[in-house]
ModelCIF file with pLDDT and N, C-alpha, C, O atoms, coordinates in Angstrom:
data_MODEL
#
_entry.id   MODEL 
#
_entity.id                         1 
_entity.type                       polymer 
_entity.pdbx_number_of_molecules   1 
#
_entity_poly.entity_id                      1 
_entity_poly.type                           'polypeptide(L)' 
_entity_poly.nstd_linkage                   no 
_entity_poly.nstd_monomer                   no 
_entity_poly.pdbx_seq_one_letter_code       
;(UNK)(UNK)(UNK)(UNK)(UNK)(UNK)(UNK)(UNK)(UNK)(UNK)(UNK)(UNK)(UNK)(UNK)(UNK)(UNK)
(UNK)(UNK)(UNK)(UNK)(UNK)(UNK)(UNK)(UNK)(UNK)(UNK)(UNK)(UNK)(UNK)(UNK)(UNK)(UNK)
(UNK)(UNK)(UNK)(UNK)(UNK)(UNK)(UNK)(UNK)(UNK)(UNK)(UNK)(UNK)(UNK)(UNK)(UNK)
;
_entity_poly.pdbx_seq_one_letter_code_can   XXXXXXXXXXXXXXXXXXXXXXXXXXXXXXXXXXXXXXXXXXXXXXX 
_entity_poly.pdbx_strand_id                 A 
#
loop_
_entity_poly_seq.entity_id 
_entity_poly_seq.num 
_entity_poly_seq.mon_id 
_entity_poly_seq.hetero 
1 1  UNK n 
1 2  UNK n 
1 3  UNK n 
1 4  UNK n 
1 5  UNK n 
1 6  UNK n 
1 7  UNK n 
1 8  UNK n 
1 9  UNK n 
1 10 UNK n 
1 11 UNK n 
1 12 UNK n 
1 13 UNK n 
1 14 UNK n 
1 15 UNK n 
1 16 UNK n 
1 17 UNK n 
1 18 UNK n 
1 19 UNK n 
1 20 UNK n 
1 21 UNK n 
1 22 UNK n 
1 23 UNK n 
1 24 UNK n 
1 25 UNK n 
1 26 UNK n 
1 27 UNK n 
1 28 UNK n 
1 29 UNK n 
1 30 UNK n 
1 31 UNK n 
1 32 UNK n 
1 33 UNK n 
1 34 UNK n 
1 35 UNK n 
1 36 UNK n 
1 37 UNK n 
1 38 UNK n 
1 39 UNK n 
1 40 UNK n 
1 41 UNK n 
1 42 UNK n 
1 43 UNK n 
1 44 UNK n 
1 45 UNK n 
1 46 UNK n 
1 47 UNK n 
#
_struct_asym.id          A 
_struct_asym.entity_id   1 
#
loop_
_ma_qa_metric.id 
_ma_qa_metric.mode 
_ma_qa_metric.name 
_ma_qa_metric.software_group_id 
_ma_qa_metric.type 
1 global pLDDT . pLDDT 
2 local  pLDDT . pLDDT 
#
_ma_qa_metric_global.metric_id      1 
_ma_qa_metric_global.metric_value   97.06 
_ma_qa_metric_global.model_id       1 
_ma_qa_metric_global.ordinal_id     1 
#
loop_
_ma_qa_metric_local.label_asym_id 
_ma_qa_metric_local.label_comp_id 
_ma_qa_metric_local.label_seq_id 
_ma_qa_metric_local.metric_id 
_ma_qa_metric_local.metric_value 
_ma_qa_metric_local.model_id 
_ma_qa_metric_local.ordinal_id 
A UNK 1  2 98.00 1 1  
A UNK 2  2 98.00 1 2  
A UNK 3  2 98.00 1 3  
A UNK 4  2 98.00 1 4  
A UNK 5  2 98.00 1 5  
A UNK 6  2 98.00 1 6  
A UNK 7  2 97.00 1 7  
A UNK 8  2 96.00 1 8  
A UNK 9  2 96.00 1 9  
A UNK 10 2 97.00 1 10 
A UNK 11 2 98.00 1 11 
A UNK 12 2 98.00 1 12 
A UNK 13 2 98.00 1 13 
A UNK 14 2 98.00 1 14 
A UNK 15 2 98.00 1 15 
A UNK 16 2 97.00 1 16 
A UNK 17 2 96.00 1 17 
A UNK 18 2 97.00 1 18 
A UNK 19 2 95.00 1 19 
A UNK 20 2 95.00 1 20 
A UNK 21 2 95.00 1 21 
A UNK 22 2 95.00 1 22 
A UNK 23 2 97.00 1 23 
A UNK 24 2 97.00 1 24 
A UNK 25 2 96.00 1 25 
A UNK 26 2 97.00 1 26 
A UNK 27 2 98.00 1 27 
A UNK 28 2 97.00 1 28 
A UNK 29 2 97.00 1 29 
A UNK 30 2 98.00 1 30 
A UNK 31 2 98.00 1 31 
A UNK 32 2 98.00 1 32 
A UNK 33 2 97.00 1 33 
A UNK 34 2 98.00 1 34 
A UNK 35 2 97.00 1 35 
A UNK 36 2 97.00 1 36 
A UNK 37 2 97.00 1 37 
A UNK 38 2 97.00 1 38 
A UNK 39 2 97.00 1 39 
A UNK 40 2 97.00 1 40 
A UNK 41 2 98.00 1 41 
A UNK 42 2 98.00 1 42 
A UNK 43 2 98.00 1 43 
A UNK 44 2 98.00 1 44 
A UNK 45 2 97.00 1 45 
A UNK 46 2 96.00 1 46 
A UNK 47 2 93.00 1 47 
#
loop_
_atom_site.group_PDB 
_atom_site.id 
_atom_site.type_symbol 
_atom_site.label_atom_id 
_atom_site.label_alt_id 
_atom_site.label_comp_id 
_atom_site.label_asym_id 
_atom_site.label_entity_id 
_atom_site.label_seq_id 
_atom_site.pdbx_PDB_ins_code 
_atom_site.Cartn_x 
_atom_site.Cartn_y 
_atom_site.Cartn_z 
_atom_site.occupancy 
_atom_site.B_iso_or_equiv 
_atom_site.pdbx_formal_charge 
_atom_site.auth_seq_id 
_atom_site.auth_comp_id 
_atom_site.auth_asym_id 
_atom_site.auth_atom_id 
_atom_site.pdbx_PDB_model_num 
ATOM 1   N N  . UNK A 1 1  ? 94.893  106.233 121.595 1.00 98.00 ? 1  UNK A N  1 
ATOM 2   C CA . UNK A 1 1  ? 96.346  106.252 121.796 1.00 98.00 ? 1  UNK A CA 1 
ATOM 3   C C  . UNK A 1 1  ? 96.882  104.843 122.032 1.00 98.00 ? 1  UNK A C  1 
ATOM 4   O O  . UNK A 1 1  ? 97.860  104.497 121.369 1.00 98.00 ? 1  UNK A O  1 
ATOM 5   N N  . UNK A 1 2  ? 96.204  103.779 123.132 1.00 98.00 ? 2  UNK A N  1 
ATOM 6   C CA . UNK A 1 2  ? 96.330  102.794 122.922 1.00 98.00 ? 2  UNK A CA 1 
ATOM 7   C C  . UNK A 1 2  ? 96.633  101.705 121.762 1.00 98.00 ? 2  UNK A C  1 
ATOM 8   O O  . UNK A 1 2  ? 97.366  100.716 121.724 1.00 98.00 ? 2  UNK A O  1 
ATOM 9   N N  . UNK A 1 3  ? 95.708  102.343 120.783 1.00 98.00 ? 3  UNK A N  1 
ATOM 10  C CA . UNK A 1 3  ? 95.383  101.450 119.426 1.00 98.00 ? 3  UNK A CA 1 
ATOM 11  C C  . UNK A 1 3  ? 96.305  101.982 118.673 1.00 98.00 ? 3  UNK A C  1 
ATOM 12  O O  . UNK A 1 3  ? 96.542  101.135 117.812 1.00 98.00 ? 3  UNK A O  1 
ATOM 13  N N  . UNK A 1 4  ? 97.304  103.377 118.411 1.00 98.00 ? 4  UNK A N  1 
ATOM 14  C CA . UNK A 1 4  ? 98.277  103.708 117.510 1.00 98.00 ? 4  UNK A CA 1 
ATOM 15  C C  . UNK A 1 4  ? 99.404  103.275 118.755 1.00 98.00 ? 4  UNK A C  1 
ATOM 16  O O  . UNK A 1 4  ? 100.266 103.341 117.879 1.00 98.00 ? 4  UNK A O  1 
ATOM 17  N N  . UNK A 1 5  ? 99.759  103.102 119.316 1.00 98.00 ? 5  UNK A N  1 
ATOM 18  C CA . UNK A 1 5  ? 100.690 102.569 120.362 1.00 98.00 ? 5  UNK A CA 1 
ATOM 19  C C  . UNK A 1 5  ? 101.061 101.178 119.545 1.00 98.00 ? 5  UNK A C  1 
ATOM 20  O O  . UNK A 1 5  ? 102.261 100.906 119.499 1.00 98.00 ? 5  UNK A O  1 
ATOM 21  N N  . UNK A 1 6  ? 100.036 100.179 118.827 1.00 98.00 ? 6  UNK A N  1 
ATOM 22  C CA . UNK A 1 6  ? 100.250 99.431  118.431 1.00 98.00 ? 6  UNK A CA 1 
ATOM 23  C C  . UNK A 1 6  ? 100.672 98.824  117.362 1.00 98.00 ? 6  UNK A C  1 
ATOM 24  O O  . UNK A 1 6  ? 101.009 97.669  117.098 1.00 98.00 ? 6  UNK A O  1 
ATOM 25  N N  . UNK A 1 7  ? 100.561 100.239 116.540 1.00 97.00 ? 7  UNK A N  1 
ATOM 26  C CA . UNK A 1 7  ? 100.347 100.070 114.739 1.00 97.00 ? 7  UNK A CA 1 
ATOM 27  C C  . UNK A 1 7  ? 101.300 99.154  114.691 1.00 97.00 ? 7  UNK A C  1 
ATOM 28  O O  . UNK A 1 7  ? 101.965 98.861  115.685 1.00 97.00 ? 7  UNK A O  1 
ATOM 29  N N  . UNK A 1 8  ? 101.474 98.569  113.443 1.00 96.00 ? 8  UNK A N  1 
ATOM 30  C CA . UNK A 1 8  ? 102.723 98.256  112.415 1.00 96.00 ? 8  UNK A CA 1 
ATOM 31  C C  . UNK A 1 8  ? 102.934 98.367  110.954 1.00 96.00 ? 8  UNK A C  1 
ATOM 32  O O  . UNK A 1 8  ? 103.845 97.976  110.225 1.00 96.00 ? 8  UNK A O  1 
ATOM 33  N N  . UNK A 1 9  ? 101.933 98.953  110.752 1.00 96.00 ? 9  UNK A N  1 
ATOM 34  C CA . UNK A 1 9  ? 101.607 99.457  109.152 1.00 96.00 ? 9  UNK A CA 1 
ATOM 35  C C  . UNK A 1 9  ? 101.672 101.119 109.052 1.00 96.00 ? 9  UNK A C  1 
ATOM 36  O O  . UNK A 1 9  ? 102.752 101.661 108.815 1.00 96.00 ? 9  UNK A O  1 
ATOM 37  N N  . UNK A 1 10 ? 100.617 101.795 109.219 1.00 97.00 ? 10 UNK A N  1 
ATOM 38  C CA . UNK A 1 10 ? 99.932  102.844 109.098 1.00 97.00 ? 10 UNK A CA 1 
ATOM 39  C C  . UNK A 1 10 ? 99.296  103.352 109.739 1.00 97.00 ? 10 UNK A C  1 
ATOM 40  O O  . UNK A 1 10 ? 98.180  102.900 109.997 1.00 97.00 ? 10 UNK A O  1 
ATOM 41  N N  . UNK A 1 11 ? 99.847  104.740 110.364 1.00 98.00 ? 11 UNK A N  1 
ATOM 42  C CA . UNK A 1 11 ? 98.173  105.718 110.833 1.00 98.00 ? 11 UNK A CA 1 
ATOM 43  C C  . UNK A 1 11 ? 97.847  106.576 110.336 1.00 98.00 ? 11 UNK A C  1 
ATOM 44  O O  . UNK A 1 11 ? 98.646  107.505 110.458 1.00 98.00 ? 11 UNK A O  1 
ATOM 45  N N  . UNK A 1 12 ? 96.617  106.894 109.515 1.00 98.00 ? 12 UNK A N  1 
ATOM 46  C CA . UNK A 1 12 ? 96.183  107.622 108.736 1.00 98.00 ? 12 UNK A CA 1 
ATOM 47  C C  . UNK A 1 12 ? 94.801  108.378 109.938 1.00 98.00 ? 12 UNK A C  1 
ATOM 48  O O  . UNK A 1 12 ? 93.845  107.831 110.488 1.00 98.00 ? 12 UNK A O  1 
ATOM 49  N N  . UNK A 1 13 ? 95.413  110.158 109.963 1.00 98.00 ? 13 UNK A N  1 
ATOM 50  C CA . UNK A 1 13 ? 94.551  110.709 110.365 1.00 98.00 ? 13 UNK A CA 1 
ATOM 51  C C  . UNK A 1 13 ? 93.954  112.109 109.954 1.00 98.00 ? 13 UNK A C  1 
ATOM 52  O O  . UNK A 1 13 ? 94.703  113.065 109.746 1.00 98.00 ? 13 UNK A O  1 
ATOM 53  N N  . UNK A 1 14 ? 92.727  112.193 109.853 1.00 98.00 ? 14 UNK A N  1 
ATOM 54  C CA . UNK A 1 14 ? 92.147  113.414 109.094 1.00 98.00 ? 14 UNK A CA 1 
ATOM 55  C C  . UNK A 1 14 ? 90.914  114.231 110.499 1.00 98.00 ? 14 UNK A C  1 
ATOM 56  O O  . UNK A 1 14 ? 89.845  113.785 110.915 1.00 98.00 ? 14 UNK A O  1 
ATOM 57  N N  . UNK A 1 15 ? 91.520  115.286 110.817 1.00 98.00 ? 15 UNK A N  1 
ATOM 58  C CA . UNK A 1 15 ? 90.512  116.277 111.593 1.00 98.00 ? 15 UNK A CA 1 
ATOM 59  C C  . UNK A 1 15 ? 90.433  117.699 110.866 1.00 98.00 ? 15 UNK A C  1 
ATOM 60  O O  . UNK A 1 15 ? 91.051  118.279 109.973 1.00 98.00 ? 15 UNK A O  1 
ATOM 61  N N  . UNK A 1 16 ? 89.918  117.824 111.268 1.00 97.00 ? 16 UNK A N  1 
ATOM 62  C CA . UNK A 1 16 ? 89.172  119.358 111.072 1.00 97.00 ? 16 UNK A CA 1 
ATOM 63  C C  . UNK A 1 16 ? 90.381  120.463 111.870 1.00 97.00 ? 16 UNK A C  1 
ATOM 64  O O  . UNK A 1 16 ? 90.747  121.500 111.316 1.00 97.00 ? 16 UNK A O  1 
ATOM 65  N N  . UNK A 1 17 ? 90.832  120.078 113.068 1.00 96.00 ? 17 UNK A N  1 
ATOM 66  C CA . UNK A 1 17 ? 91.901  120.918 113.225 1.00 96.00 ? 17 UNK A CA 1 
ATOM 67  C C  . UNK A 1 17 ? 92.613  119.733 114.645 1.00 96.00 ? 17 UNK A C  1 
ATOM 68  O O  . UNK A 1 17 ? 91.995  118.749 115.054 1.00 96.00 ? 17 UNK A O  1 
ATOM 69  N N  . UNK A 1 18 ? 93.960  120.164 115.152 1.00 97.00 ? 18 UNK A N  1 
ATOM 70  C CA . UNK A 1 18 ? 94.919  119.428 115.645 1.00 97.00 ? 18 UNK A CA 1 
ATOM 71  C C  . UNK A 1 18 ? 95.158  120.629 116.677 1.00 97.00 ? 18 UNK A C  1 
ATOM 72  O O  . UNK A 1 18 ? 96.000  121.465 116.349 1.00 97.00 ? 18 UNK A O  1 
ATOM 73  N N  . UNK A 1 19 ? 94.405  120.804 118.045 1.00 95.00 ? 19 UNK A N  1 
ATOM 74  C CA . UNK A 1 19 ? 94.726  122.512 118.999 1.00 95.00 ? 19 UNK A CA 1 
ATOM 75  C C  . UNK A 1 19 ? 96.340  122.128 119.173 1.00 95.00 ? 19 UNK A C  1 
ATOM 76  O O  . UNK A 1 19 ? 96.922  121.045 119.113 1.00 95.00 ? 19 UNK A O  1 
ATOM 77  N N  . UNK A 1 20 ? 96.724  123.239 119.371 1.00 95.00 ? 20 UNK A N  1 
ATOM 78  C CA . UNK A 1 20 ? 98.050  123.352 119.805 1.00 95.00 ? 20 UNK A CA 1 
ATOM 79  C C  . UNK A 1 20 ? 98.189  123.298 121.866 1.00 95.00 ? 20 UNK A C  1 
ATOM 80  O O  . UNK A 1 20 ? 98.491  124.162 122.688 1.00 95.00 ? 20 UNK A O  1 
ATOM 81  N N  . UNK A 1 21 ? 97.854  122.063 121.970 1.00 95.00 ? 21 UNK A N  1 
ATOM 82  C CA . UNK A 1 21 ? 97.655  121.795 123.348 1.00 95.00 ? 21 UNK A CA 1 
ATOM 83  C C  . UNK A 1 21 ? 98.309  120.742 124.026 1.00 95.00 ? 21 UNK A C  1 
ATOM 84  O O  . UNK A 1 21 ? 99.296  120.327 123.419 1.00 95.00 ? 21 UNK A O  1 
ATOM 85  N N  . UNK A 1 22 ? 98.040  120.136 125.190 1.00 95.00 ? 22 UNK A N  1 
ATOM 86  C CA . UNK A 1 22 ? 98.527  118.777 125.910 1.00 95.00 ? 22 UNK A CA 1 
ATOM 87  C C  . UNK A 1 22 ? 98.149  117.727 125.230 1.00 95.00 ? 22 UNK A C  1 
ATOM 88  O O  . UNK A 1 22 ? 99.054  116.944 124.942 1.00 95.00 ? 22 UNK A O  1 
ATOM 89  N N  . UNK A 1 23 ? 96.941  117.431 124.836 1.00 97.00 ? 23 UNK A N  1 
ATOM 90  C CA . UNK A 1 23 ? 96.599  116.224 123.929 1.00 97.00 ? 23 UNK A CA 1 
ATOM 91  C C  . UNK A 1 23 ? 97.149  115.782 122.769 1.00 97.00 ? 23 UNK A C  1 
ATOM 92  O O  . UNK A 1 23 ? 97.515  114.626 122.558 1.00 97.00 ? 23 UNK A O  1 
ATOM 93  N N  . UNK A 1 24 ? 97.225  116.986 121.778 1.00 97.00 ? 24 UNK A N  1 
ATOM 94  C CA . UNK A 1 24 ? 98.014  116.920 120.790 1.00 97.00 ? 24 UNK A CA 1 
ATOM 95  C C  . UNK A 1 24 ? 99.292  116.682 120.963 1.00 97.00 ? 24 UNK A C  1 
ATOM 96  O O  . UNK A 1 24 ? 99.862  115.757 120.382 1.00 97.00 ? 24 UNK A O  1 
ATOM 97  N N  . UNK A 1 25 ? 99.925  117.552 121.843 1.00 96.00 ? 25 UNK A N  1 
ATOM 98  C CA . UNK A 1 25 ? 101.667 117.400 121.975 1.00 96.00 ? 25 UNK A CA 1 
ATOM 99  C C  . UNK A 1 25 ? 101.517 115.627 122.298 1.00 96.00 ? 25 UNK A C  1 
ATOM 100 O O  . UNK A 1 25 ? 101.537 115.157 121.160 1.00 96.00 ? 25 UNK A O  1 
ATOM 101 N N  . UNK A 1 26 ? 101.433 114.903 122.904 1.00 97.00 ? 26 UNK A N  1 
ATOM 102 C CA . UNK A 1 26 ? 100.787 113.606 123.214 1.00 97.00 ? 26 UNK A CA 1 
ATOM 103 C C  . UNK A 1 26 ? 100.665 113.031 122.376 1.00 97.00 ? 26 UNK A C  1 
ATOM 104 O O  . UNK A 1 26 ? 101.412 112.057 122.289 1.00 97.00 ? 26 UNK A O  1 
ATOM 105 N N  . UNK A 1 27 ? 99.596  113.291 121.182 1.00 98.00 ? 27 UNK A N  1 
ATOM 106 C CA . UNK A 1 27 ? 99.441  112.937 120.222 1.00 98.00 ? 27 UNK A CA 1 
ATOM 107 C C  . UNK A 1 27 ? 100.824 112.514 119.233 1.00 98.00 ? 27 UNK A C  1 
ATOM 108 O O  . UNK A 1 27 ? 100.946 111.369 118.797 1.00 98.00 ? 27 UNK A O  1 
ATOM 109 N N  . UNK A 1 28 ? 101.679 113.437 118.993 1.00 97.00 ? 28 UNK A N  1 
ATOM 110 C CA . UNK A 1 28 ? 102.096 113.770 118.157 1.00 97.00 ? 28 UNK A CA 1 
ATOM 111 C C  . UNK A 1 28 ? 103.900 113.001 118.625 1.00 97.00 ? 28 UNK A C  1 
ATOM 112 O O  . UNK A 1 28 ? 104.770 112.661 117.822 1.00 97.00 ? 28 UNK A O  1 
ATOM 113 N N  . UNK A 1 29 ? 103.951 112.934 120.094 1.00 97.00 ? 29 UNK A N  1 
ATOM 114 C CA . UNK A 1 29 ? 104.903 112.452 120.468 1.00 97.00 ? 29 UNK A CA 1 
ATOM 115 C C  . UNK A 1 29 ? 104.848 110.665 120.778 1.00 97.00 ? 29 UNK A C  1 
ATOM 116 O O  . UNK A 1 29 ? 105.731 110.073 121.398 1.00 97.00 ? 29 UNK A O  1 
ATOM 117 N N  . UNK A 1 30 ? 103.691 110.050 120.232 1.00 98.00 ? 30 UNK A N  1 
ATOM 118 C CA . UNK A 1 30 ? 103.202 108.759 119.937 1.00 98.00 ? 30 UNK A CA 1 
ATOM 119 C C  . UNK A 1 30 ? 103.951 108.254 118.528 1.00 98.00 ? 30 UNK A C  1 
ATOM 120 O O  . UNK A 1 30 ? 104.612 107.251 118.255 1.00 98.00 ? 30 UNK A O  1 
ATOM 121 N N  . UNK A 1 31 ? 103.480 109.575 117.669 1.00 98.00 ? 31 UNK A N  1 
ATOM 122 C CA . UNK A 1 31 ? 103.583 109.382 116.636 1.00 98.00 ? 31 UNK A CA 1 
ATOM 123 C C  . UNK A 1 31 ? 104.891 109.529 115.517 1.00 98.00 ? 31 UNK A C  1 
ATOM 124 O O  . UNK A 1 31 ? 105.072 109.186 114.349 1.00 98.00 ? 31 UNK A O  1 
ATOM 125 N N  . UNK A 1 32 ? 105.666 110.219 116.537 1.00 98.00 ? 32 UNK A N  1 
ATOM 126 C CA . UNK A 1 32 ? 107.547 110.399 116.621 1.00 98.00 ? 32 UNK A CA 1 
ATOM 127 C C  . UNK A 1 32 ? 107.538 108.807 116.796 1.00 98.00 ? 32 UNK A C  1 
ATOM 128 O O  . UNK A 1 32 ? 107.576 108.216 115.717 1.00 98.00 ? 32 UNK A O  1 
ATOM 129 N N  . UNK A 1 33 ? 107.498 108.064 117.831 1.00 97.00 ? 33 UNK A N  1 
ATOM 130 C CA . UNK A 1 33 ? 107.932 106.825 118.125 1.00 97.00 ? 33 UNK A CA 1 
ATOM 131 C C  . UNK A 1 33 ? 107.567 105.601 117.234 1.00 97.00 ? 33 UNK A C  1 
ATOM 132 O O  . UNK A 1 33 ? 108.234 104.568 117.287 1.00 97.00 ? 33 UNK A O  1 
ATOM 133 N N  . UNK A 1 34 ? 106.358 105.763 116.314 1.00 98.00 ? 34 UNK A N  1 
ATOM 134 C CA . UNK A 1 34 ? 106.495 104.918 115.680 1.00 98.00 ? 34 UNK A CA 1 
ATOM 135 C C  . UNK A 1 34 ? 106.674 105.424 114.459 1.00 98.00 ? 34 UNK A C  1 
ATOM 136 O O  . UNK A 1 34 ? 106.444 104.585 113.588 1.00 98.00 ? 34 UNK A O  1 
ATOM 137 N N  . UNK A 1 35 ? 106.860 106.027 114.227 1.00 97.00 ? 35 UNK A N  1 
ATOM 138 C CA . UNK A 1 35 ? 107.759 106.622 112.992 1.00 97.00 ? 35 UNK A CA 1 
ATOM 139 C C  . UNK A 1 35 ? 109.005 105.953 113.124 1.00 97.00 ? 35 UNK A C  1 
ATOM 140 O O  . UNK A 1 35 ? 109.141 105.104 112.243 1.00 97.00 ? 35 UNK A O  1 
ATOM 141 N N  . UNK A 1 36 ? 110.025 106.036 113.960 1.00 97.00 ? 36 UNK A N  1 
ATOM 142 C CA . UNK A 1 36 ? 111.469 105.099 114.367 1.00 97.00 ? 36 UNK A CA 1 
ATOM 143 C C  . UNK A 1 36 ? 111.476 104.367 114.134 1.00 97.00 ? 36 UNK A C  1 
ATOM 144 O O  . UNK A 1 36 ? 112.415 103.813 113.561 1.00 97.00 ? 36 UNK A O  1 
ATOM 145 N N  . UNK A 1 37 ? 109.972 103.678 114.557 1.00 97.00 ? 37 UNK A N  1 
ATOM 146 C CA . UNK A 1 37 ? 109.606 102.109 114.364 1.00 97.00 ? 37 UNK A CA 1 
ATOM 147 C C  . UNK A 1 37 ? 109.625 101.497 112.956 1.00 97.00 ? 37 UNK A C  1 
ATOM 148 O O  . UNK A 1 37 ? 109.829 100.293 112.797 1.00 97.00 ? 37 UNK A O  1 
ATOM 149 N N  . UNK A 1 38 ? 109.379 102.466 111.789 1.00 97.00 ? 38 UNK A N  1 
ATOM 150 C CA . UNK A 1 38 ? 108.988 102.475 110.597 1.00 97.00 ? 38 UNK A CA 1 
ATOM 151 C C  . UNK A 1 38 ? 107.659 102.366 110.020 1.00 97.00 ? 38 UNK A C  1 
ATOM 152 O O  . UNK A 1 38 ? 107.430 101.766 108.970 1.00 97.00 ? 38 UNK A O  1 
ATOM 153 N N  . UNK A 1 39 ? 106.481 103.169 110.976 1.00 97.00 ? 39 UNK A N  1 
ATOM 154 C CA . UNK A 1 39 ? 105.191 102.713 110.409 1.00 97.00 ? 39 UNK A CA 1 
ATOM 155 C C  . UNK A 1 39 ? 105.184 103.820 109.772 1.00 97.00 ? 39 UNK A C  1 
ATOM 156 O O  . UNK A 1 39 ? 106.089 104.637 109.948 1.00 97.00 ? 39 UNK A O  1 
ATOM 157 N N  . UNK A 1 40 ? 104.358 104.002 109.080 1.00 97.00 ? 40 UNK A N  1 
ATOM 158 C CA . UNK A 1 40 ? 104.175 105.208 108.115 1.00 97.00 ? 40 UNK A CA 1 
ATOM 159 C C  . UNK A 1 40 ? 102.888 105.932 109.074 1.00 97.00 ? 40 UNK A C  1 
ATOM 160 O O  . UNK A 1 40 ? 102.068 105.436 109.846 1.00 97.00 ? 40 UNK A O  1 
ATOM 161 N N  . UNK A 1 41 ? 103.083 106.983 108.733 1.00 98.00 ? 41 UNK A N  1 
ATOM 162 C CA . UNK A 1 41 ? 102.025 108.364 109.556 1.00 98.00 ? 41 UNK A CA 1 
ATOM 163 C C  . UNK A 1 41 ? 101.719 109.282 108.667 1.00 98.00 ? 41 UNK A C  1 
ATOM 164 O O  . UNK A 1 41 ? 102.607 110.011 108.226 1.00 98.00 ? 41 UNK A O  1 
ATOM 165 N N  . UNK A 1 42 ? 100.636 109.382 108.326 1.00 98.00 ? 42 UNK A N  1 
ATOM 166 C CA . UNK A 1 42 ? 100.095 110.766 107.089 1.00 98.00 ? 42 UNK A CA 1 
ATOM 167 C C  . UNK A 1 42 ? 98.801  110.865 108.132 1.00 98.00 ? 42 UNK A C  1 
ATOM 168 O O  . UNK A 1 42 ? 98.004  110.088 108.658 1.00 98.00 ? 42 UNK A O  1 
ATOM 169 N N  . UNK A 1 43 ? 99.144  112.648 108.105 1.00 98.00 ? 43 UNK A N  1 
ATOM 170 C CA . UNK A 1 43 ? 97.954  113.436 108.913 1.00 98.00 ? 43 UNK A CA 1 
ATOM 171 C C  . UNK A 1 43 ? 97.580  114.945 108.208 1.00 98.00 ? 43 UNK A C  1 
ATOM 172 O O  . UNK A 1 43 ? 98.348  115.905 108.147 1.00 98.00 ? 43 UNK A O  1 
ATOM 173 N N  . UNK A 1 44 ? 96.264  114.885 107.723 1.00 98.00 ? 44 UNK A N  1 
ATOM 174 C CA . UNK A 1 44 ? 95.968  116.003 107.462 1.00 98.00 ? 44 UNK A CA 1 
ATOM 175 C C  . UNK A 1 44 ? 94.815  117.163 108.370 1.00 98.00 ? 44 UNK A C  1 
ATOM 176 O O  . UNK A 1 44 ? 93.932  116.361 108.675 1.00 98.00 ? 44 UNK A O  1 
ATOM 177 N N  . UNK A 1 45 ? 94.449  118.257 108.827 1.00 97.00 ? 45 UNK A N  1 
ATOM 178 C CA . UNK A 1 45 ? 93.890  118.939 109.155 1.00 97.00 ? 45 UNK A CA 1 
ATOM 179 C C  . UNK A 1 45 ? 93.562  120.005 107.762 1.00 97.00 ? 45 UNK A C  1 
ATOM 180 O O  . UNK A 1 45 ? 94.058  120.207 106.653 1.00 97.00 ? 45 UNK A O  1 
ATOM 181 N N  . UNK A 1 46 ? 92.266  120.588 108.689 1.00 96.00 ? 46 UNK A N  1 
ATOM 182 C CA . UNK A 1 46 ? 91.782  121.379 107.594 1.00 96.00 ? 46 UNK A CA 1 
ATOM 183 C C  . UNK A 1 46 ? 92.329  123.096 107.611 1.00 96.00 ? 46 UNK A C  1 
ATOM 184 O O  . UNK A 1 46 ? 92.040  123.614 108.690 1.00 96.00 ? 46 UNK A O  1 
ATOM 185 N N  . UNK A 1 47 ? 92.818  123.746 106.954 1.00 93.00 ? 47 UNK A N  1 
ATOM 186 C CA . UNK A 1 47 ? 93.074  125.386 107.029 1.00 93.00 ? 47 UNK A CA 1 
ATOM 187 C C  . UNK A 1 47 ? 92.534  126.517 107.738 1.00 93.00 ? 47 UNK A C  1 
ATOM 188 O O  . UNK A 1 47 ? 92.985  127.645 107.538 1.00 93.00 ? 47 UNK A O  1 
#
């Protein structure tokens, strides 16, 4: 979280699944903010 806190390009992330939990919500509200910022964010999980 530290290290995407920092981006300025890209975070590219691929798991197997994303729980619908505290970590993730966390996750995901990192990743709202630098989106604003203009970094680009592509995340895939598996089905």
């Amino acid at each position: 979280f530290k290290a995407i806190r920092q981006a300025k390009s890209s975070i590219h992330l691929e798991y197997f699944n994303f729980r619908n939990d505290s970590i993730a919500s966390l996750l995901f509200d990192i990743l709202r903010e630098k989106r604003k910022e203009g970094v680009e964010v592509r995340a895939m999980f598996d089905g």
